[in-house]
Protein backbone atom coordinates (compact mmCIF):
# COMPACT_ATOMS: atom_id res chain seq x y z
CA UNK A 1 26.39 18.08 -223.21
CA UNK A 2 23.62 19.42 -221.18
CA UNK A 3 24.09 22.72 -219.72
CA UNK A 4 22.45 22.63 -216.16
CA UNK A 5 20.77 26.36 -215.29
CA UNK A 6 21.36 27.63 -211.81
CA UNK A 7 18.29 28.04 -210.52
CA UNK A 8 17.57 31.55 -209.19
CA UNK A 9 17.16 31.75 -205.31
CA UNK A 10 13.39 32.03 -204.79
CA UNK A 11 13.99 32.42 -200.99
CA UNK A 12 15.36 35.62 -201.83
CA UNK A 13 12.82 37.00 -203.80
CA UNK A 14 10.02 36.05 -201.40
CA UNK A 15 11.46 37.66 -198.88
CA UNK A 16 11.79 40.92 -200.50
CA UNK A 17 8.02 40.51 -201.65
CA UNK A 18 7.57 39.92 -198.02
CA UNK A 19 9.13 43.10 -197.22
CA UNK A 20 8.00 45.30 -199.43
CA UNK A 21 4.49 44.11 -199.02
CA UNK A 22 4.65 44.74 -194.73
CA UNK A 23 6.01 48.14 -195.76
CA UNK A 24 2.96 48.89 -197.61
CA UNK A 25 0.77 47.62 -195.02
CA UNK A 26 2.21 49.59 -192.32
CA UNK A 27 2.12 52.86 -194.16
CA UNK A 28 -1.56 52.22 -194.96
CA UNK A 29 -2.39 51.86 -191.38
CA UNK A 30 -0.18 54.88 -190.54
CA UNK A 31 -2.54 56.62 -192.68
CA UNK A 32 -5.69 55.34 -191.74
CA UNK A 33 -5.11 55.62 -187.86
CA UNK A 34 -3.73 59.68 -188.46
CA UNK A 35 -6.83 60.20 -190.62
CA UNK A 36 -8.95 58.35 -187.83
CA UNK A 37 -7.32 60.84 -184.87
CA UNK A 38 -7.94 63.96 -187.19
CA UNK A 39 -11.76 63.23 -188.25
CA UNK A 40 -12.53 62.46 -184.71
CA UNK A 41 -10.97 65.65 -183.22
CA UNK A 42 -9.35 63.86 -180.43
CA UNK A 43 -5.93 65.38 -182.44
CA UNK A 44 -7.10 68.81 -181.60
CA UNK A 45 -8.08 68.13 -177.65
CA UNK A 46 -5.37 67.80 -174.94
CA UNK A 47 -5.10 65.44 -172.77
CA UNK A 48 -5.72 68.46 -169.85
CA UNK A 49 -8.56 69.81 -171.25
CA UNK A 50 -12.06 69.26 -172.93
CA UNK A 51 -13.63 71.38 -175.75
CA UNK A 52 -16.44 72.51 -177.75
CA UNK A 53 -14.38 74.54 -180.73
CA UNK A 54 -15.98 77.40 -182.03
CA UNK A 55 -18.94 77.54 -184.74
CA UNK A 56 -20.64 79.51 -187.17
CA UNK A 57 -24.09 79.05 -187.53
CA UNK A 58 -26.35 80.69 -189.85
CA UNK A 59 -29.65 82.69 -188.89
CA UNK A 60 -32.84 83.35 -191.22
CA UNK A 61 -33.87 87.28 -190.09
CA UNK A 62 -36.73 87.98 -190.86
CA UNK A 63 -37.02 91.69 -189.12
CA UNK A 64 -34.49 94.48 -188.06
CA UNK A 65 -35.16 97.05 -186.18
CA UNK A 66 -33.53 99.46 -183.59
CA UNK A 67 -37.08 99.00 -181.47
CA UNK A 68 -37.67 96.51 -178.80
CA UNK A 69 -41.35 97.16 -179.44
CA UNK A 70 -41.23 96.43 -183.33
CA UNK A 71 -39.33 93.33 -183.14
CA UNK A 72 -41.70 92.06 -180.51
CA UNK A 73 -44.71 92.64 -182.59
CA UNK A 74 -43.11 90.64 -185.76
CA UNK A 75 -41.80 87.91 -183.52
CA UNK A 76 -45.35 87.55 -183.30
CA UNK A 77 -46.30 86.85 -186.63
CA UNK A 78 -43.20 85.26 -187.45
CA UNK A 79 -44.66 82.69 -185.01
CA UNK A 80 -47.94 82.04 -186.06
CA UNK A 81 -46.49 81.42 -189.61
CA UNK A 82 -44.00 78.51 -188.48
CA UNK A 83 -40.91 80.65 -187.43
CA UNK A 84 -39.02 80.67 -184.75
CA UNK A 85 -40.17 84.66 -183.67
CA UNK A 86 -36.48 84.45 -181.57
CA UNK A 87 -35.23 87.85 -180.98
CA UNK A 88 -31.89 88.28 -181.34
CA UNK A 89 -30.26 91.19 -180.23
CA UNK A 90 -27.12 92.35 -182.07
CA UNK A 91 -25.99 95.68 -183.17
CA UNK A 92 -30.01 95.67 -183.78
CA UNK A 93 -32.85 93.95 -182.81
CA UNK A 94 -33.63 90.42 -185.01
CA UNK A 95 -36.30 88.48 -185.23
CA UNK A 96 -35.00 85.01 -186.38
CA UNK A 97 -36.72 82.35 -187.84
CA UNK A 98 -34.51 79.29 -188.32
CA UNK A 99 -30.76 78.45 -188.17
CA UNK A 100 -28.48 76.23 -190.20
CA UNK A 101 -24.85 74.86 -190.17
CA UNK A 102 -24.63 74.93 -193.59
CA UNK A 103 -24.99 78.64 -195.46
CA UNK A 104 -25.70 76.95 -198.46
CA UNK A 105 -28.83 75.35 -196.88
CA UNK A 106 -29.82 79.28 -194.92
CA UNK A 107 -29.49 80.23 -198.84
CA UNK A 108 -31.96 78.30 -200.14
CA UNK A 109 -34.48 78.92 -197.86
CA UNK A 110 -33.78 82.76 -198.53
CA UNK A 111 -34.30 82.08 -202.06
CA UNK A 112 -37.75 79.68 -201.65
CA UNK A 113 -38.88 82.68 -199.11
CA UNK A 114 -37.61 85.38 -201.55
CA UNK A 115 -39.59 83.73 -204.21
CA UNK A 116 -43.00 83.56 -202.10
CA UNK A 117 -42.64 87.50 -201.33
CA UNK A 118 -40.92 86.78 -197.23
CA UNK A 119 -38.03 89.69 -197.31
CA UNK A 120 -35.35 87.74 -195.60
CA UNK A 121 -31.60 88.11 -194.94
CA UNK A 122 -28.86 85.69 -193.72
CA UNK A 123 -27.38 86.48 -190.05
CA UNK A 124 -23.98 84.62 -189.29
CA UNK A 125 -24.11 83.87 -185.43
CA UNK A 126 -20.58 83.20 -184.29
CA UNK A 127 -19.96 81.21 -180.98
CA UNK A 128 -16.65 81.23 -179.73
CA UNK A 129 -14.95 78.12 -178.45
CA UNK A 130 -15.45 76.82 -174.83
CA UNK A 131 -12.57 75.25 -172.98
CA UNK A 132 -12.49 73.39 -169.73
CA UNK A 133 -9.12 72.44 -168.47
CA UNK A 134 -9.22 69.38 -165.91
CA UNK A 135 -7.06 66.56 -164.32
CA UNK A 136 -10.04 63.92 -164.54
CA UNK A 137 -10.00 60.95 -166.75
CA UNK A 138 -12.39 58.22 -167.49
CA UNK A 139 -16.22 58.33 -166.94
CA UNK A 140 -15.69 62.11 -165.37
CA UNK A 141 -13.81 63.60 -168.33
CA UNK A 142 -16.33 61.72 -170.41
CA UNK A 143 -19.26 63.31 -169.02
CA UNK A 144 -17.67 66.79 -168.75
CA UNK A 145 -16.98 66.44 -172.36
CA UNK A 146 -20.78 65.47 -173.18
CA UNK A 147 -21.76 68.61 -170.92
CA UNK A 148 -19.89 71.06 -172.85
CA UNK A 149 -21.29 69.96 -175.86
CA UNK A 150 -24.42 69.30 -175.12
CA UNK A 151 -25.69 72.79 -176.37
CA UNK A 152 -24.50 72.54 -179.75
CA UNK A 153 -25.72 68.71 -179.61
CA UNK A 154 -29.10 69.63 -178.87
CA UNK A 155 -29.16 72.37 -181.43
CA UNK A 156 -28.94 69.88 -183.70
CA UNK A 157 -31.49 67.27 -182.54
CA UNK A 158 -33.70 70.06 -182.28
CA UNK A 159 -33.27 71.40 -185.77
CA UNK A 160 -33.65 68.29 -187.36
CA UNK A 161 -36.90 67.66 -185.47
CA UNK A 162 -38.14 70.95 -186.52
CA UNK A 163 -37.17 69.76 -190.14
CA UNK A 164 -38.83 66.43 -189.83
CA UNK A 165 -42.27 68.34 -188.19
CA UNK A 166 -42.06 71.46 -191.20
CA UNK A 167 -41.50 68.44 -193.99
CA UNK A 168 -44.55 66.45 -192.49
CA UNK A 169 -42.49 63.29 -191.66
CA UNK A 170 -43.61 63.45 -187.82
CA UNK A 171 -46.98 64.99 -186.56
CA UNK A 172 -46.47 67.08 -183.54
CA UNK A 173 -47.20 64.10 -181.33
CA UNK A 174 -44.77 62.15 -183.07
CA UNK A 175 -42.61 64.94 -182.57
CA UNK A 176 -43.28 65.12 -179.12
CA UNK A 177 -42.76 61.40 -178.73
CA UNK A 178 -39.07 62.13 -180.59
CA UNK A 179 -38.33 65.20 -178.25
CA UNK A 180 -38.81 62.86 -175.17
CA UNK A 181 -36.28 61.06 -176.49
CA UNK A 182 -33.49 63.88 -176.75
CA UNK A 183 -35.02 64.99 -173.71
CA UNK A 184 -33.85 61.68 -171.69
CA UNK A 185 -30.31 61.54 -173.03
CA UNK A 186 -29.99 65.15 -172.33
CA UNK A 187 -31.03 64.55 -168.62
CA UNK A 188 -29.06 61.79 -168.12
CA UNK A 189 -25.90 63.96 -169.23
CA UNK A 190 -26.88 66.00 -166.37
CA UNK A 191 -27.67 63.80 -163.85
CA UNK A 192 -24.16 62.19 -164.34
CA UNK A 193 -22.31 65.65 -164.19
CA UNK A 194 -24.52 66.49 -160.90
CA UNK A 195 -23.66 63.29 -159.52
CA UNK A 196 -19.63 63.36 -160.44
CA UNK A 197 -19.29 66.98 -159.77
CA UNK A 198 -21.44 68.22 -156.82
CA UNK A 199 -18.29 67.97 -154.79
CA UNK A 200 -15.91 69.81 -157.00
CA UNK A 201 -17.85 72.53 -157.62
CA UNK A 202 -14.82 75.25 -158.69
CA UNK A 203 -16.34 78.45 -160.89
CA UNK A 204 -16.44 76.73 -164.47
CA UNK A 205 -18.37 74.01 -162.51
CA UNK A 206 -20.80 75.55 -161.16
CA UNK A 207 -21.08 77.83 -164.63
CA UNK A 208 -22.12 74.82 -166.42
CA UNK A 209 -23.89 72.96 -163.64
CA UNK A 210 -26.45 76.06 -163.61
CA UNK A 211 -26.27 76.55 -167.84
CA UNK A 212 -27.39 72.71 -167.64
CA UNK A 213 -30.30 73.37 -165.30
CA UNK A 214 -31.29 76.39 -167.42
CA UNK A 215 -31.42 74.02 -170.46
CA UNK A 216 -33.23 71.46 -168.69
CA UNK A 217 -36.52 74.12 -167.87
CA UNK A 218 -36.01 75.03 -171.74
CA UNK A 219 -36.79 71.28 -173.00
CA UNK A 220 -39.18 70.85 -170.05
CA UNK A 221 -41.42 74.12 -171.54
CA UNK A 222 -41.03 72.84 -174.61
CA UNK A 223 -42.32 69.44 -173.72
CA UNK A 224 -45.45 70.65 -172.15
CA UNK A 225 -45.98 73.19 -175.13
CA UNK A 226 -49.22 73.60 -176.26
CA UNK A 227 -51.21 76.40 -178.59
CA UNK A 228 -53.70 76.73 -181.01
CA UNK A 229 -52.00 79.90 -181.97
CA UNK A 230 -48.67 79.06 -182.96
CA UNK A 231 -47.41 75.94 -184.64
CA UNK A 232 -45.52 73.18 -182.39
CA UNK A 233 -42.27 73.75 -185.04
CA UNK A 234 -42.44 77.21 -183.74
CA UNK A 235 -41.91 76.36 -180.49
CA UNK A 236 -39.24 73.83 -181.57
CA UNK A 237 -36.79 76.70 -183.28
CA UNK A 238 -37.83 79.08 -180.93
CA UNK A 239 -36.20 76.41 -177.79
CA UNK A 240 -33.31 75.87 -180.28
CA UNK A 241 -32.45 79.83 -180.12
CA UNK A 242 -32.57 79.85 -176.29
CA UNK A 243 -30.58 77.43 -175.79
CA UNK A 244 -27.84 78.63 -178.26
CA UNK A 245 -28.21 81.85 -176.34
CA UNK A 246 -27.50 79.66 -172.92
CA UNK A 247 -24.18 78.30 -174.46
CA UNK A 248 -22.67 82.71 -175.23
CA UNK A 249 -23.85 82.87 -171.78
CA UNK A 250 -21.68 80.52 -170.75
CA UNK A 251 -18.95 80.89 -172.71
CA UNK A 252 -19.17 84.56 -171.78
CA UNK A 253 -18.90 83.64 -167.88
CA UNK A 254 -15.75 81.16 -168.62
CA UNK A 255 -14.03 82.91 -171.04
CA UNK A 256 -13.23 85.94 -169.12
């Protein structure tokens, strides 16, 4: 007699596969759209306001001194030798010749300067966070957003061009030819605010309308800079300083 096997209900089981498999899925892309939100930073903004969070950055000083007069001579000759010559006044005056996000990178340069006889310390420059509450949406909140970070922004363009000059990957017409370029996208940022905001012109407005214009003559100088005195990287660092010092200006005026 032949015993006949029931045979096992493969409906069933592909189903559950079925199941368990969309569970995974879903959790994966649970995961991957949270991780998305948080490395953006659109997690951290509300939908009332725009931001530019605080930062730390960190300063090369060449100089201290409790004179006006002394710093001013050093900034000098910081200058002439590649530096930035930015004087930064703290609970003393600084003279400043570069500034990185990373401390690790402000380190090394310490060291390589250390090493060639430069005294040198490390200055942390802390900038506090700017925040704009507003009821616009779309291309306005868009280029508000772009506005308030446009300092920290061009900090970094900047840097890196001073990088790219110091490293000899760009000549200083190259250079110039680069800066044009940040230059544009930078004035287009401000065209659009000026042309979206002219009417609504409350106090935070107008704070950054006139920080923007301030930033504008910086790259402007810069773009016409020209020496045989002091090298064009110089002047690169030295714009990236005052325009750092334009965003505590601002933050100063709005965060009161």
């Amino acid at each position: 007699m032949t015993i006949k096997m029931k045979p096992r209900s493969s409906t069933k089981i592909l189903t559950i596969l079925l199941t368990v498999f969309c569970i995974a899925l879903c959790v994966s892309f649970a995961e991957l759209f949270s991780s998305l939100i948080t490395t953006s930073g659109l997690g951290a903004i509300k939908d009332g306001e725009v931001k530019q969070s605080s930062f730390t950055l960190y300063a090369i000083s060449l100089y201290k001194t409790d004179t006006q007069t002394l710093a001013t001579e050093n900034a000098t000759l910081a200058k002439r030798q590649g530096g930035a010559g930015y004087i930064w006044q703290g609970d003393s005056f600084y003279v400043l010749a570069s500034c990185y996000e990373n401390e690790a990178d402000a380190k090394k340069v310490q060291e390589n300067l250390q090493t060639n006889g430069t005294t040198c310390s490390i200055l942390p420059l802390a900038f506090d966070s700017l925040t704009i509450s507003t009821t616009t949406n779309g291309q306005e909140k868009s280029t508000l957003l772009e506005s308030v970070q446009s300092f920290k922004t061009l900090y970094k363009e900047l840097y890196d061009l001073s990088v790219s000059i110091d490293t000899e990957l760009l000549t200083e017409i190259q250079a110039k030819v680069s800066l044009s370029d940040i230059t544009s996208d930078f004035k287009r940022t401000k065209a659009n605010f000026t042309a979206l905001f002219n009417s609504q012109l409350t106090s935070n407005i107008l704070e950054i309308k006139l920080s923007l214009e301030n930033v504008d003559v910086i790259l402007d100088e810069l773009a016409e800079y020209s020496s045989t005195e002091v090298p064009y990287t110089s002047a690169v660092k030295y714009a990236y300083f005052e325009i750092l010092k334009e965003y505590i200006e601002l933050t100063k005026s709005i965060n009161i």
